[in-house]
Protein backbone atom coordinates (compact mmCIF):
# COMPACT_ATOMS: atom_id res chain seq x y z
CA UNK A 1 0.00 0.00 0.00
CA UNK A 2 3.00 2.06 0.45
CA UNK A 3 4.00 1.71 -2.99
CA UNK A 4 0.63 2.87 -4.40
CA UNK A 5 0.86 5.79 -2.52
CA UNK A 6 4.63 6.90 -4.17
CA UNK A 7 3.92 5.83 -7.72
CA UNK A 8 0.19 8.15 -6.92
CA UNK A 9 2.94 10.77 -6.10
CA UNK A 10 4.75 10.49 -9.31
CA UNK A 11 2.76 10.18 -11.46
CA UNK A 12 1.14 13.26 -10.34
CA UNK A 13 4.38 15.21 -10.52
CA UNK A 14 4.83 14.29 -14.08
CA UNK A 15 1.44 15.79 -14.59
CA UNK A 16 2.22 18.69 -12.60
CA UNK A 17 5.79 19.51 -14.67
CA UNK A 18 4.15 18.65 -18.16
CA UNK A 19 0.98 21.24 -17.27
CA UNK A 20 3.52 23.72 -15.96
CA UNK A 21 4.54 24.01 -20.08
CA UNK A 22 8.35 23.42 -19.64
CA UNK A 23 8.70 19.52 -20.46
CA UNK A 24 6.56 17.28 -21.89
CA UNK A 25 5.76 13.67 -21.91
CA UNK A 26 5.78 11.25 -24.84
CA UNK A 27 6.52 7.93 -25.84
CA UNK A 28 7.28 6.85 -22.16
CA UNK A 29 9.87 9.55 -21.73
CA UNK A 30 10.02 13.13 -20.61
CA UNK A 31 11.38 15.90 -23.83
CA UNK A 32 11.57 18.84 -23.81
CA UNK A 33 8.46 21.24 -25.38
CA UNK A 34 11.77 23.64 -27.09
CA UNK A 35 12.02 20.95 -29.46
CA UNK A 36 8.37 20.82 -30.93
CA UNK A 37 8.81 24.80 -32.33
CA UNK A 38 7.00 25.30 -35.94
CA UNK A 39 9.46 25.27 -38.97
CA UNK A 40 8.63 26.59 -41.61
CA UNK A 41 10.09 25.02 -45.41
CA UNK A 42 9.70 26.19 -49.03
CA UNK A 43 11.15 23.50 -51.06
CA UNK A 44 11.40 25.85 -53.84
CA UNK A 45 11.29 29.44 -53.06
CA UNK A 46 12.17 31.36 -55.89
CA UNK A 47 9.94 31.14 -59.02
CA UNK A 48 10.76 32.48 -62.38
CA UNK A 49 7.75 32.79 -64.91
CA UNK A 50 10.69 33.08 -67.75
CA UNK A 51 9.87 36.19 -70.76
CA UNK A 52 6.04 36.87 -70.64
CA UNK A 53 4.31 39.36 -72.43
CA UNK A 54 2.83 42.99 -71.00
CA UNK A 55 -0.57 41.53 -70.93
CA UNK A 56 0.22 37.76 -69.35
CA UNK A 57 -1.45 37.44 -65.66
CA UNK A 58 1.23 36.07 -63.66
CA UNK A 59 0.54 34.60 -60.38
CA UNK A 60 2.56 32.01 -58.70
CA UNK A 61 0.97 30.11 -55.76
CA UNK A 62 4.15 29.09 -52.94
CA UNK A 63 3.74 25.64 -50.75
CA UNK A 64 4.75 26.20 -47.63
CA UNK A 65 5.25 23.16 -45.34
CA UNK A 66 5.48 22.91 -41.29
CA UNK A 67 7.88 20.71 -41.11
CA UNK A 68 7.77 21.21 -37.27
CA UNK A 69 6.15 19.62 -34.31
CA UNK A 70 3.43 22.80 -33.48
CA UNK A 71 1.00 24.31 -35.43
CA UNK A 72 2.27 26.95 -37.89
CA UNK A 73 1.22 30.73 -38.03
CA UNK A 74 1.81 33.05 -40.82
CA UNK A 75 1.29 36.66 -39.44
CA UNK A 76 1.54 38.68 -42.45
CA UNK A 77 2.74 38.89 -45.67
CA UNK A 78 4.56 42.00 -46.87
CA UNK A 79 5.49 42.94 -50.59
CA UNK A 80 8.33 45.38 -50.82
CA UNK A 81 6.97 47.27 -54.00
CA UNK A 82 2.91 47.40 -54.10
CA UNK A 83 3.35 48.35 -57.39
CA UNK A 84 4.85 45.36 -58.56
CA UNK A 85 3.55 42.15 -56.56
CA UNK A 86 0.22 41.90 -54.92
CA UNK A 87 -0.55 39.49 -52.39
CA UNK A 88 -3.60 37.34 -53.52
CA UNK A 89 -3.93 34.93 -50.72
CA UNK A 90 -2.38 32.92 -47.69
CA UNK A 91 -2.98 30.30 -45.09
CA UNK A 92 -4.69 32.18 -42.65
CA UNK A 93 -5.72 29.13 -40.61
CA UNK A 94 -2.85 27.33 -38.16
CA UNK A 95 -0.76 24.87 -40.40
CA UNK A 96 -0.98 21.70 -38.47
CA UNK A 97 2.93 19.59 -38.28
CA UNK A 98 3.80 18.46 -41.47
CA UNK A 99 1.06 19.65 -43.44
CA UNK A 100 1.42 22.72 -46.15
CA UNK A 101 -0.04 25.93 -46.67
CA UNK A 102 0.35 28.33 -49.28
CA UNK A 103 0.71 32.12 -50.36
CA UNK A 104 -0.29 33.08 -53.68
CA UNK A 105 1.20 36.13 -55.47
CA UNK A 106 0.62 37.95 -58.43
CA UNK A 107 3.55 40.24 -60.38
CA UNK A 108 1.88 43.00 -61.28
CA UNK A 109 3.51 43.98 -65.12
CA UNK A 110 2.09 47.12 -65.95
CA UNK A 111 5.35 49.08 -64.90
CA UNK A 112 8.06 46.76 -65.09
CA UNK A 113 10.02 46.28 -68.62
CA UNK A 114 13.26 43.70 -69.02
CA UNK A 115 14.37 41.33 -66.29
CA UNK A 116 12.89 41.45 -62.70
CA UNK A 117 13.54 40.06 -59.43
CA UNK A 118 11.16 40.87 -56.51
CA UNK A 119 11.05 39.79 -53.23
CA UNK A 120 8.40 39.09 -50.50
CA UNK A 121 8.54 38.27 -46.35
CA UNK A 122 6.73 35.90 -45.05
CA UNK A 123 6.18 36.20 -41.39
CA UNK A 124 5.52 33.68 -39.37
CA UNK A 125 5.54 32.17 -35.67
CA UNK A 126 9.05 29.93 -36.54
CA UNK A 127 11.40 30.91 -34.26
CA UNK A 128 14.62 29.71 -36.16
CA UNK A 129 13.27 31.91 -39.86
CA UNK A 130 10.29 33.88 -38.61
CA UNK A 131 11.05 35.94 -42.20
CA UNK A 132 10.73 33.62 -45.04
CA UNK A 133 11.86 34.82 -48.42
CA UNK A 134 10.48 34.30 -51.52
CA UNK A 135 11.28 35.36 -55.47
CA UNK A 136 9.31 35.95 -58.22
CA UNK A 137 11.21 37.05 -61.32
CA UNK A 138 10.26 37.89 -64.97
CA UNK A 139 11.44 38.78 -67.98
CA UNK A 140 9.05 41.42 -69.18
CA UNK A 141 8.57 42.23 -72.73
CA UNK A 142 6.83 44.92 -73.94
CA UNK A 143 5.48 44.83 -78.01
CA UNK A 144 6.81 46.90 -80.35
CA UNK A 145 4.47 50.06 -81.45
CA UNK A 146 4.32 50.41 -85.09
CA UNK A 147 3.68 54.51 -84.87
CA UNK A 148 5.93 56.83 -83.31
CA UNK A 149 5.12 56.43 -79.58
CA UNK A 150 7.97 55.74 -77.15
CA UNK A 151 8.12 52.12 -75.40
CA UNK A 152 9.12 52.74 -71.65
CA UNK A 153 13.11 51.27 -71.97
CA UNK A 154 13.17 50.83 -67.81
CA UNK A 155 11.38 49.32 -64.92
CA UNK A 156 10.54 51.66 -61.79
C-alpha cells in the first residue's frame, strides 16, 4: 500500500511539470516542449515565370510546409513594391505539423520592362526563420508600337 501511494505521487508530478509548459511527456519519456517549435520550409522558393508578355497574368501560388512539431502561423505577408507584386492569398488558418499551406502572389507587369527580381517576407511564428523569403522574377517584354510612340526602356 505504500508503494501505491509513491507511484500516486509520481505520477502526479509528471502531470504537474508537463501542465507547468516546460517539459513534456511522450513515448514513455520526458522531452523537452523547445524541441516541438513550428518550422517553416519552401522546397522551392524562388519562381521564375521566364519572358512573358505585357498583358500575361502572372501569379505564382508558394507551398509552404510545417515541417515542425506545433501548429504553424503566418502573421503577415509583406510585398516590398505594391506596385509590382500583390498578395492574392495565404494560409490564414494554423498549419498543423507536417502539413502545407500556401501564399499566392501575383507580379503586377504594368510598370516593369526587361528582367525582374522581386522579393516578398513571409512572417511567421518559426522561431529559427520567422522571415521567409520568396522570389518571383520575370522577364518582361513589352510589343513593339508600329507609330511613333515611345516604349518605356526601364522598370521603376
Amino acid at each position: 500500500m505504500k508503494h501505491l501511494g509513491n507511484i500516486c505521487f509520481v505520477i502526479a508530478l509528471i502531470f504537474f511539470i508537463a501542465a507547468s509548459g516546460n517539459v513534456l511527456y511522450r513515448y514513455g519519456k520526458i522531452v523537452s516542449n523547445k524541441i516541438w517549435k513550428p518550422r517553416v520550409v519552401c522546397e522551392v522558393p524562388l519562381h521564375n515565370f521566364g519572358a512573358v508578355n505585357l498583358e500575361k497574368e502572372c501569379v505564382h501560388e508558394f507551398v509552404l510546409k510545417n515541417n515542425g512539431g506545433n501548429d504553424l502561423v503566418i502573421h503577415k505577408v509583406l510585398v516590398g513594391c505594391g506596385s509590382c507584386v500583390a498578395v492574392e492569398d495565404f494560409t490564414k488558418t494554423p498549419i498543423s505539423p507536417y502539413k502545407n499551406g500556401t501564399v499566392r502572389l501575383r507580379l503586377l507587369t504594368a510598370h516593369l520592362f526587361g528582367k525582374i527580381s522581386k522579393e516578398v517576407v513571409v512572417k511567421t511564428n518559426d522561431p529559427k526563420n520567422p522571415n521567409l523569403i520568396l522570389t518571383l522574377e520575370a522577364e518582361i517584354i513589352r510589343p513593339k508600337k508600329l507609330d511613333n510612340n515611345e516604349v518605356a526602356e526601364q522598370s521603376p
